[in-house]
PDB file of N, CA and C in Angstrom:
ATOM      1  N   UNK A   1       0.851  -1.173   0.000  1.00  0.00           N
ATOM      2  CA  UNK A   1       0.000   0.000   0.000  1.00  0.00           C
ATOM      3  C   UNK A   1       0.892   1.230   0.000  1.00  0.00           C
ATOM      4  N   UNK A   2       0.588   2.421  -0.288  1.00  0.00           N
ATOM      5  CA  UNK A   2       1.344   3.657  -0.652  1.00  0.00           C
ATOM      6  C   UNK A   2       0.897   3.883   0.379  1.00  0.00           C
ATOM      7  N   UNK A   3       2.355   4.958   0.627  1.00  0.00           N
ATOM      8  CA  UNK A   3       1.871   5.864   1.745  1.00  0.00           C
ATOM      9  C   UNK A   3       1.334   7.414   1.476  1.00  0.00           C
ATOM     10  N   UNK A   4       0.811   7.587   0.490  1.00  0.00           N
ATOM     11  CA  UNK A   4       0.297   8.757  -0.181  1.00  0.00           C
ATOM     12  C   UNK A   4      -1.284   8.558   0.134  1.00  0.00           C
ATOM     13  N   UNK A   5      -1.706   9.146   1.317  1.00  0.00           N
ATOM     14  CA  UNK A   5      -3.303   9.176   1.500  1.00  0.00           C
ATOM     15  C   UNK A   5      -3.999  10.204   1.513  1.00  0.00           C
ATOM     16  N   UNK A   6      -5.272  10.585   1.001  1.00  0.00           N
ATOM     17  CA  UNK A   6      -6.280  11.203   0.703  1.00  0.00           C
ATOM     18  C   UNK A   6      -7.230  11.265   2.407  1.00  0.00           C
ATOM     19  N   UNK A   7      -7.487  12.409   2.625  1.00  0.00           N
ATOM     20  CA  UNK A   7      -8.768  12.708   3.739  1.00  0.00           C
ATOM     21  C   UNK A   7      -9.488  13.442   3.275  1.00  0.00           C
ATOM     22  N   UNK A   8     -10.474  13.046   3.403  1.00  0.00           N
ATOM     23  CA  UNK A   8     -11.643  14.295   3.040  1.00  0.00           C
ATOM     24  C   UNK A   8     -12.578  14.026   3.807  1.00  0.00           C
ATOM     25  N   UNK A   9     -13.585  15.428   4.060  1.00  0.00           N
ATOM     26  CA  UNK A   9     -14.727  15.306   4.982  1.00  0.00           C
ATOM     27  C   UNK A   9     -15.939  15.373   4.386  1.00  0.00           C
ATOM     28  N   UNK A  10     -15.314  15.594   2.768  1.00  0.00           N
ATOM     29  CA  UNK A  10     -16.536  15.970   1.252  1.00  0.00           C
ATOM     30  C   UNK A  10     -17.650  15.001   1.655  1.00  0.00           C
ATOM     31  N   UNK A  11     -18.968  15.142   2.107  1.00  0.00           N
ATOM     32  CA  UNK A  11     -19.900  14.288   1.523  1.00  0.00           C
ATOM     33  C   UNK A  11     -19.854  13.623   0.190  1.00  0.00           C
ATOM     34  N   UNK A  12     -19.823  14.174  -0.636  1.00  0.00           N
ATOM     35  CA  UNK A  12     -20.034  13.780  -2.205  1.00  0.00           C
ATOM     36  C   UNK A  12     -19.320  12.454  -2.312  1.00  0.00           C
ATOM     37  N   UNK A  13     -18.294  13.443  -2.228  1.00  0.00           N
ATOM     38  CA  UNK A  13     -17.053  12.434  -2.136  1.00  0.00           C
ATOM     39  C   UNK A  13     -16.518  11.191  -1.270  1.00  0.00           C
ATOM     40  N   UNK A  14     -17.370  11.441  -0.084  1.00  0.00           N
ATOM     41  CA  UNK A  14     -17.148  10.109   1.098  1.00  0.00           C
ATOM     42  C   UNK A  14     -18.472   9.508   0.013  1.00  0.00           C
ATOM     43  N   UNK A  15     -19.263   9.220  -0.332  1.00  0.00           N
ATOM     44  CA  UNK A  15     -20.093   8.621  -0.592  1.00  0.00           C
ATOM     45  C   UNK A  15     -20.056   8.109  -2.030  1.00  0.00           C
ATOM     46  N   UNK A  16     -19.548   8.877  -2.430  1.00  0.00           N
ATOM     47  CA  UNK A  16     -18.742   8.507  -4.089  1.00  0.00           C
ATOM     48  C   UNK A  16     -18.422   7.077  -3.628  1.00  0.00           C
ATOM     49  N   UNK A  17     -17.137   7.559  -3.263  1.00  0.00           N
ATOM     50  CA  UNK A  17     -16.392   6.425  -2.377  1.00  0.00           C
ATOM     51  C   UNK A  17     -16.799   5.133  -1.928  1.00  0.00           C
ATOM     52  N   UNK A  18     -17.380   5.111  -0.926  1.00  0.00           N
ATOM     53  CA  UNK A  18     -18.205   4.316  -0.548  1.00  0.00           C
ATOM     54  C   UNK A  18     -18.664   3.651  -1.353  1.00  0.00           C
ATOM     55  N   UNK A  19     -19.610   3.897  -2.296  1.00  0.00           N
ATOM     56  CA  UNK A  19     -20.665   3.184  -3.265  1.00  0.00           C
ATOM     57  C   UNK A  19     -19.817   2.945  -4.555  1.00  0.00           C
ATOM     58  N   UNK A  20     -18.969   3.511  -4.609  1.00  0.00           N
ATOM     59  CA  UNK A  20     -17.719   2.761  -6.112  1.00  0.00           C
ATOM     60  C   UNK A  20     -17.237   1.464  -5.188  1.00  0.00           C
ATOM     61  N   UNK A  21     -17.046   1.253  -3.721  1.00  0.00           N
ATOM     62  CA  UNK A  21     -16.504  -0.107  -3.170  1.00  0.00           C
ATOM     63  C   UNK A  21     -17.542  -1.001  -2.633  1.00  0.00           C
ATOM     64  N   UNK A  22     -18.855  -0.721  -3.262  1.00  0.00           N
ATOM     65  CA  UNK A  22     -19.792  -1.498  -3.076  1.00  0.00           C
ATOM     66  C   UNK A  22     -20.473  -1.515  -1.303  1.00  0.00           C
ATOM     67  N   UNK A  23     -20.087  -0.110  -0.909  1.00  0.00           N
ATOM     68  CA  UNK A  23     -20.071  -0.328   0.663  1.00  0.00           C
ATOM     69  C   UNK A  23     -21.212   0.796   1.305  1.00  0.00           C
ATOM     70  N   UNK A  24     -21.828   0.417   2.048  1.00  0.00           N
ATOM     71  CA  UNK A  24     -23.316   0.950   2.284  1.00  0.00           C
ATOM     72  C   UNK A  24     -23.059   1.473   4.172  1.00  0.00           C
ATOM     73  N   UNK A  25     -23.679   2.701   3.862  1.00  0.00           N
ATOM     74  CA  UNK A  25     -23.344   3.283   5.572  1.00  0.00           C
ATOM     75  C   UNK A  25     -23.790   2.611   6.620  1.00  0.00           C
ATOM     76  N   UNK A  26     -23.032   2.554   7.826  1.00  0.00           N
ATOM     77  CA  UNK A  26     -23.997   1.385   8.716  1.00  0.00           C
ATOM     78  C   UNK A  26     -22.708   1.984  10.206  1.00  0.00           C
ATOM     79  N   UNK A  27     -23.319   1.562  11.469  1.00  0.00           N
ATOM     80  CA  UNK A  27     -22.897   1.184  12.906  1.00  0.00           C
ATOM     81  C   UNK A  27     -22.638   0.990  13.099  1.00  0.00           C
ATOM     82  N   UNK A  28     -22.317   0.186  14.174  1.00  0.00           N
ATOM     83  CA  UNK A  28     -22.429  -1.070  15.670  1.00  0.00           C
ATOM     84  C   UNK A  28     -23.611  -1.072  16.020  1.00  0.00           C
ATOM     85  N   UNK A  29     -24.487  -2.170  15.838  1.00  0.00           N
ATOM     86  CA  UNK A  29     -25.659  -2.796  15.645  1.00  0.00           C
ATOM     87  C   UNK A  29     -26.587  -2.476  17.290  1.00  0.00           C
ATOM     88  N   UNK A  30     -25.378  -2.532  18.277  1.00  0.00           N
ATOM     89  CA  UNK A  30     -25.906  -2.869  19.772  1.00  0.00           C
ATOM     90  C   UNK A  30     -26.635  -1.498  20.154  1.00  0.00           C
ATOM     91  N   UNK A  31     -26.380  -0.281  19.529  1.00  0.00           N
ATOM     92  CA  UNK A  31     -26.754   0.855  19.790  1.00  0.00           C
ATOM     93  C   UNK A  31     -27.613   1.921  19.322  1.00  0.00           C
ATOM     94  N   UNK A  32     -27.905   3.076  19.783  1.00  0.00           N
ATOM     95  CA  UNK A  32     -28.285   3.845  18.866  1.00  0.00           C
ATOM     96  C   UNK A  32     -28.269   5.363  19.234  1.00  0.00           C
ATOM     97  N   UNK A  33     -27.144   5.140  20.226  1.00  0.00           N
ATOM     98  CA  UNK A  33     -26.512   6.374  20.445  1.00  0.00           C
ATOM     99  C   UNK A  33     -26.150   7.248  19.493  1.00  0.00           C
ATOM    100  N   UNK A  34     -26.131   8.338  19.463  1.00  0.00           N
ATOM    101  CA  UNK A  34     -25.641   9.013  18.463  1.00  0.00           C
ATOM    102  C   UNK A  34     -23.590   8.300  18.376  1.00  0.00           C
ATOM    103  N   UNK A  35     -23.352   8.325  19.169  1.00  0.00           N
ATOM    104  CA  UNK A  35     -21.818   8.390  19.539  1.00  0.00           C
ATOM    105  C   UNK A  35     -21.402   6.808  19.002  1.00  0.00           C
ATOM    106  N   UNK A  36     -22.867   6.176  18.523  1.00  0.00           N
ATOM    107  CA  UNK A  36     -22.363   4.883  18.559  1.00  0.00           C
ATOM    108  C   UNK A  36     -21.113   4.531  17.319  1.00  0.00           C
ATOM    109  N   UNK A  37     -19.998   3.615  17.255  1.00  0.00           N
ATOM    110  CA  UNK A  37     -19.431   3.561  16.149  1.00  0.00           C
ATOM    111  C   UNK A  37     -19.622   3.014  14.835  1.00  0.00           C
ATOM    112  N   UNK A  38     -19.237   4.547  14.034  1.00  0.00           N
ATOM    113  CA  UNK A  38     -19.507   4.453  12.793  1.00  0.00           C
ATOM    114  C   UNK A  38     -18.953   3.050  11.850  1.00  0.00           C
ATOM    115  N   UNK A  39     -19.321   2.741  10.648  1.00  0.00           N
ATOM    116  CA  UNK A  39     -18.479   1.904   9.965  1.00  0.00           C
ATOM    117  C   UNK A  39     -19.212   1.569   8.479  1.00  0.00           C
ATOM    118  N   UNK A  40     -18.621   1.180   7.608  1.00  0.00           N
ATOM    119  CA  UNK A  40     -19.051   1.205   6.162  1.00  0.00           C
ATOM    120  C   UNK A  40     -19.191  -0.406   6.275  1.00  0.00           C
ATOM    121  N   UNK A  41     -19.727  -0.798   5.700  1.00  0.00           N
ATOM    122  CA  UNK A  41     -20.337  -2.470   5.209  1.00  0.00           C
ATOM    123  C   UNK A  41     -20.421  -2.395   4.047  1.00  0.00           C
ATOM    124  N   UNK A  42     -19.104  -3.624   3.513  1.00  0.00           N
ATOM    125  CA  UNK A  42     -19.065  -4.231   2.389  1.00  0.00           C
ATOM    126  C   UNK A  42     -19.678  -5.459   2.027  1.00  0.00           C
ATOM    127  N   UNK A  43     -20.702  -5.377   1.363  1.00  0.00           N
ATOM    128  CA  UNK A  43     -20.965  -6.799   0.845  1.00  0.00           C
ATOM    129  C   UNK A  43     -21.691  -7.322   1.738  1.00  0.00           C
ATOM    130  N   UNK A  44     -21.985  -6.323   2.572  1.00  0.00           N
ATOM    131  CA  UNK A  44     -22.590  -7.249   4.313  1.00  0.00           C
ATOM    132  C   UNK A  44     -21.989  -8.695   4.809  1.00  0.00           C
ATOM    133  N   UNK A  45     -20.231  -8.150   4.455  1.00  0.00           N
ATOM    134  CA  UNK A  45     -19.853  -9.549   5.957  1.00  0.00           C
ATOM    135  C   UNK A  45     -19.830  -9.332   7.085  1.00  0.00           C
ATOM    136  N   UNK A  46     -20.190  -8.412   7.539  1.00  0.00           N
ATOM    137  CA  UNK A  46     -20.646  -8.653   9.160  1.00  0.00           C
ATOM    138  C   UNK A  46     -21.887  -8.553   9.164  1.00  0.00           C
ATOM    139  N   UNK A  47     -23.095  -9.277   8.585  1.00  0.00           N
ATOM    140  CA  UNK A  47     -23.992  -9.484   9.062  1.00  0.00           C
ATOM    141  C   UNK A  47     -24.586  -9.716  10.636  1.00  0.00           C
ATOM    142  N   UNK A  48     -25.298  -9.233  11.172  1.00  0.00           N
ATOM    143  CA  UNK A  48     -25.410  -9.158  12.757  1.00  0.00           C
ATOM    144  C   UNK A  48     -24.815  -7.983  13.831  1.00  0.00           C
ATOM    145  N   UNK A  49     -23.699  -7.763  13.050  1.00  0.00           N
ATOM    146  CA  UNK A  49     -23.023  -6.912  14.004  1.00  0.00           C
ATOM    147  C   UNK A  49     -23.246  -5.283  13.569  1.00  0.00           C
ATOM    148  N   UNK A  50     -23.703  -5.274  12.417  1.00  0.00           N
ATOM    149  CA  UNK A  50     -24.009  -3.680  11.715  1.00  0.00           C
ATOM    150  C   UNK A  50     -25.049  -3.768  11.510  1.00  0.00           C
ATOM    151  N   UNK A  51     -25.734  -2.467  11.747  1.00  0.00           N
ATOM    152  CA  UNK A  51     -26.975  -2.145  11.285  1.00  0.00           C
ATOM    153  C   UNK A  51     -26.811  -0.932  10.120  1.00  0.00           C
ATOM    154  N   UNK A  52     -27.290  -0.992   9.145  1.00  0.00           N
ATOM    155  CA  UNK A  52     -27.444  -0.049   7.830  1.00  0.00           C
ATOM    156  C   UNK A  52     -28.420   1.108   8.117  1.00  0.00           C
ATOM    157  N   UNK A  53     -27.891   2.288   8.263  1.00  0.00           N
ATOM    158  CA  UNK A  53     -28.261   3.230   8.356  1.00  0.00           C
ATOM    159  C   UNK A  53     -28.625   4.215   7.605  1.00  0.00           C
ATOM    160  N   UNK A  54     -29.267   5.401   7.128  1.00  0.00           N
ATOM    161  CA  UNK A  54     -29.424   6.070   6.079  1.00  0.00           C
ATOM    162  C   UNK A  54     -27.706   7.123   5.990  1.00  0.00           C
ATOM    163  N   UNK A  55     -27.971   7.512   4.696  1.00  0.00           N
ATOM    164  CA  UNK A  55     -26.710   8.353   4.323  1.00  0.00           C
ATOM    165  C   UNK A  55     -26.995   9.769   5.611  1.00  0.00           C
ATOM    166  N   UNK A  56     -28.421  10.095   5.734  1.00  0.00           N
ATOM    167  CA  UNK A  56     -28.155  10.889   6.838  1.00  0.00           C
ATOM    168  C   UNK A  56     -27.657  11.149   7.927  1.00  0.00           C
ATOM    169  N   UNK A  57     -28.004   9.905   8.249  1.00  0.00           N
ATOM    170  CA  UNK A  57     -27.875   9.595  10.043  1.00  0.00           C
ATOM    171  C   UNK A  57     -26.289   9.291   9.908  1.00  0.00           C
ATOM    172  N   UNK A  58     -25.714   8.998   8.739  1.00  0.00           N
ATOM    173  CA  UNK A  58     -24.563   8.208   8.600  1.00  0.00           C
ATOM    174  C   UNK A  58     -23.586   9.680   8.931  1.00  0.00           C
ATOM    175  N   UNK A  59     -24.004  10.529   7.962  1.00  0.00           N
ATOM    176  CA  UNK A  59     -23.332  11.739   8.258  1.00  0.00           C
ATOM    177  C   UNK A  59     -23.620  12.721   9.505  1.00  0.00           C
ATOM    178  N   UNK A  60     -24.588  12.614   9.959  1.00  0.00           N
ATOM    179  CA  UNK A  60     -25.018  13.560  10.846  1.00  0.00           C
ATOM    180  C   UNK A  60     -23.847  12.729  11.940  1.00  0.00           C
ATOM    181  N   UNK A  61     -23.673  11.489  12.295  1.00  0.00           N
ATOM    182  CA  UNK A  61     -23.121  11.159  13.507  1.00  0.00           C
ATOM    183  C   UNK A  61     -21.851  10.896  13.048  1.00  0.00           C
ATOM    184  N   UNK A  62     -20.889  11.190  11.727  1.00  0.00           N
ATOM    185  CA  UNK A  62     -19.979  11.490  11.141  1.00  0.00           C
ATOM    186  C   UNK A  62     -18.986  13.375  11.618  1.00  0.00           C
ATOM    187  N   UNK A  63     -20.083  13.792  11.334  1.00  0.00           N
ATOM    188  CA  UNK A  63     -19.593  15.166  11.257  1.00  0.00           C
ATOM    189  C   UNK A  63     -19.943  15.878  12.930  1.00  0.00           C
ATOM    190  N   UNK A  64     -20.879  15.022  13.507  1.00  0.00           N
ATOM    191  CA  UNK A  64     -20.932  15.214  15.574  1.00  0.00           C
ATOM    192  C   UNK A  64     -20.039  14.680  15.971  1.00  0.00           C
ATOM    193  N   UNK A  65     -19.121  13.655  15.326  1.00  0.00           N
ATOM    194  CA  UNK A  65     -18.049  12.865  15.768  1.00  0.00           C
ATOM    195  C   UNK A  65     -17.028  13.651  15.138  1.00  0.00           C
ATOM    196  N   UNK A  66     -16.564  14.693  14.816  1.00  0.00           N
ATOM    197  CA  UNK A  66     -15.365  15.366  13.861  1.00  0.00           C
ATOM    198  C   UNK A  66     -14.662  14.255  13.135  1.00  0.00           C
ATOM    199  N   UNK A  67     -15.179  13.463  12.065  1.00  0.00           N
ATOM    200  CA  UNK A  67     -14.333  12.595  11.448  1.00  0.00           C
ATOM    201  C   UNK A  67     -13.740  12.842  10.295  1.00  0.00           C
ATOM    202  N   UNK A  68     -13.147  12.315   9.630  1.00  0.00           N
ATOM    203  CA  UNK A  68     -12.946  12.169   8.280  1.00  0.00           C
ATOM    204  C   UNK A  68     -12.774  10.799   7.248  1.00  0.00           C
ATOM    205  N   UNK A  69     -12.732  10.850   6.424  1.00  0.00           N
ATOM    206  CA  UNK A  69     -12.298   9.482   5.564  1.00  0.00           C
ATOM    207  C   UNK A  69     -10.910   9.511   4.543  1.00  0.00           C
ATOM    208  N   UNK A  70      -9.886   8.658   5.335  1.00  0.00           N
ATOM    209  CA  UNK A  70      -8.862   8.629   4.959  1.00  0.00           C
ATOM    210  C   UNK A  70      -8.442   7.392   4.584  1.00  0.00           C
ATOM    211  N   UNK A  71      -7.996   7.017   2.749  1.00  0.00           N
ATOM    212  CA  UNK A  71      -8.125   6.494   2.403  1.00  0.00           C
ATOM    213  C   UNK A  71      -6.428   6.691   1.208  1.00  0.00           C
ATOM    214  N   UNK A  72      -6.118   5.355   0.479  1.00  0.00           N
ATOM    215  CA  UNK A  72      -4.882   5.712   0.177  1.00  0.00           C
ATOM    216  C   UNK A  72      -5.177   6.585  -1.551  1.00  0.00           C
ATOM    217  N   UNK A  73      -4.092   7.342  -2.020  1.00  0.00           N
ATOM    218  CA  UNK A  73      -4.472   8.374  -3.612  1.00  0.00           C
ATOM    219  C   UNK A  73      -4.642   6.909  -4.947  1.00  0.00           C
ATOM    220  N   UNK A  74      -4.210   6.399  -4.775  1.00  0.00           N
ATOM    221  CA  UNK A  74      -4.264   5.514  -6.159  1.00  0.00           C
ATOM    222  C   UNK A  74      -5.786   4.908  -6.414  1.00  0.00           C
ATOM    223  N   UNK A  75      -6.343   4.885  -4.997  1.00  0.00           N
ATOM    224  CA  UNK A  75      -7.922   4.508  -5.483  1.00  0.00           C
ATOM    225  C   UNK A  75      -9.150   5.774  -5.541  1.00  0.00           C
ATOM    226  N   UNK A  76      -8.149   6.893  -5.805  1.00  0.00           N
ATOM    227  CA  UNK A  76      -8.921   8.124  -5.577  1.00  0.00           C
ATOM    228  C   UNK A  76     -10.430   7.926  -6.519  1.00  0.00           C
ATOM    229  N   UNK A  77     -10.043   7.229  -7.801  1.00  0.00           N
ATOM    230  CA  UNK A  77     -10.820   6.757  -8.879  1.00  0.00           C
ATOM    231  C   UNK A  77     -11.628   5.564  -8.326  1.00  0.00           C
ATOM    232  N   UNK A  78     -12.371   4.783  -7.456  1.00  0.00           N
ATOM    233  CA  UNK A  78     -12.476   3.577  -7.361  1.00  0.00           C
ATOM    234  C   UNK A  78     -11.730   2.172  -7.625  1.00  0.00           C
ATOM    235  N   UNK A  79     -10.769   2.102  -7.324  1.00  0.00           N
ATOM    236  CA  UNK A  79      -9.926   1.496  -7.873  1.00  0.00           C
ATOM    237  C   UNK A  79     -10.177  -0.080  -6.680  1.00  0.00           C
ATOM    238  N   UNK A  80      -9.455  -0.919  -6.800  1.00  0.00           N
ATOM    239  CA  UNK A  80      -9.911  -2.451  -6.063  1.00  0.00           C
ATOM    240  C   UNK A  80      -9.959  -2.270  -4.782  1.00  0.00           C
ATOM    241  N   UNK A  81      -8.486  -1.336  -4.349  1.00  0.00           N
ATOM    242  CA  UNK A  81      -9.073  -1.723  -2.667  1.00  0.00           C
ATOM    243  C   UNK A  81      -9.949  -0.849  -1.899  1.00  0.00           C
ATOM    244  N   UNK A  82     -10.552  -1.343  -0.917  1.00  0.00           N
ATOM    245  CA  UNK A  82     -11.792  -1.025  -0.199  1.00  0.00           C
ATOM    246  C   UNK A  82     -10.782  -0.408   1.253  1.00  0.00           C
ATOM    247  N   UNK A  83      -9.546  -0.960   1.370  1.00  0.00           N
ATOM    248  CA  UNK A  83      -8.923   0.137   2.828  1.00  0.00           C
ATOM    249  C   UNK A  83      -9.556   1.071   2.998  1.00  0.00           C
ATOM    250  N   UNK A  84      -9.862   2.130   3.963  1.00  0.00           N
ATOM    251  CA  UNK A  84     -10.061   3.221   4.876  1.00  0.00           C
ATOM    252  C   UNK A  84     -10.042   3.076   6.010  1.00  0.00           C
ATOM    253  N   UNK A  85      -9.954   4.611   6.758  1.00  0.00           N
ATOM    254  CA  UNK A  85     -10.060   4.735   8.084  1.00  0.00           C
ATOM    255  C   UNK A  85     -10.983   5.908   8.579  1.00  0.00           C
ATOM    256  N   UNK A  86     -11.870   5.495   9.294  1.00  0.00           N
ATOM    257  CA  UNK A  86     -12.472   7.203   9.939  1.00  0.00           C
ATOM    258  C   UNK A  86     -11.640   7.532  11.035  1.00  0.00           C
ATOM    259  N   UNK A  87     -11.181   8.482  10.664  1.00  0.00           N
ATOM    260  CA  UNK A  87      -9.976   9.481  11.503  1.00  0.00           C
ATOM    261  C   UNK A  87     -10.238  10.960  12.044  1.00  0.00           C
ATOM    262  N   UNK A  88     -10.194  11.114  13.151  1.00  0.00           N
ATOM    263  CA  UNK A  88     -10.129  12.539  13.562  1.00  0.00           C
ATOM    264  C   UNK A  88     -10.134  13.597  12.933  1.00  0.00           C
ATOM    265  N   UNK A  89     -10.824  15.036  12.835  1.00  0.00           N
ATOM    266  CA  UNK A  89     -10.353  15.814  11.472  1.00  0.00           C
ATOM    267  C   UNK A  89      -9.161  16.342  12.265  1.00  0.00           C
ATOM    268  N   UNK A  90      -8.232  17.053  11.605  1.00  0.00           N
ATOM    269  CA  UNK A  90      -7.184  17.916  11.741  1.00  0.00           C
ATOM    270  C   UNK A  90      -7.579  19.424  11.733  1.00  0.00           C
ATOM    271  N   UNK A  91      -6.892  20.493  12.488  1.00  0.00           N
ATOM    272  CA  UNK A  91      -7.135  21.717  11.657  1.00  0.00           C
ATOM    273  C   UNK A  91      -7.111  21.944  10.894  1.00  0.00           C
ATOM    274  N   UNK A  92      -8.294  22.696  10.053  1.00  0.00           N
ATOM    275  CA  UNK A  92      -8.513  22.854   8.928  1.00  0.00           C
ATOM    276  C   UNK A  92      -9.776  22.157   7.603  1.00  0.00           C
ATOM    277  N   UNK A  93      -9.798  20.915   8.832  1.00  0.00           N
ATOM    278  CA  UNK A  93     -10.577  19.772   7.511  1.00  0.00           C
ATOM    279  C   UNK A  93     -11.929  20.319   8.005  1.00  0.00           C
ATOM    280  N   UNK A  94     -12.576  20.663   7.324  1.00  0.00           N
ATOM    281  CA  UNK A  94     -14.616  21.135   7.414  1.00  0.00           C
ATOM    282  C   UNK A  94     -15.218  20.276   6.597  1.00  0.00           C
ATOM    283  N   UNK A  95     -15.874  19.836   6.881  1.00  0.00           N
ATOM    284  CA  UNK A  95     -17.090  19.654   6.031  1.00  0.00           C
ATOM    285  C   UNK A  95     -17.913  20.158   5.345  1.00  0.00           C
TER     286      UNK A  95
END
């Protein structure tokens, strides 16, 4: 993997993302805290443990959580791998 990574807090663009890796917004199933943890579901292999959430709720408890999506530049395009991380924003990163 490169160490050349991409963050962004872009809606458009987290969701671009997302849905070019076949991956649908979703939880930790046990909760429904706002605070509960976020996570993308591919393909639904964790069936049971995520619950699928709307793109709203996905972002609303995205951007109450100051996150971002950091991911490596070569799949800026959709490219095969599905890696990311939701990461802290930094100064500067807005939504």
């Amino acid at each position: 993997m490169t160490s050349h990574r991409h963050i962004t807090t872009d809606h458009d663009e987290i969701r671009g993302w997302i849905q070019a890796h076949h991956g649908v917004p979703a939880r930790t199933a046990t909760t429904t805290d706002t605070a509960a943890a976020l996570h993308i579901d591919f393909a639904a292999v964790r069936p049971g443990e995520l619950e699928h959430i709307s793109w709203e709720e996905w972002f609303t408890a995205f951007d109450a959580q100051g996150l971002a999506l950091c991911y490596p530049e070569p799949h800026l395009r959709g490219g095969a791998s599905a890696w990311f991380e939701l990461v802290p924003r930094r100064g500067g990163i807005d939504p």
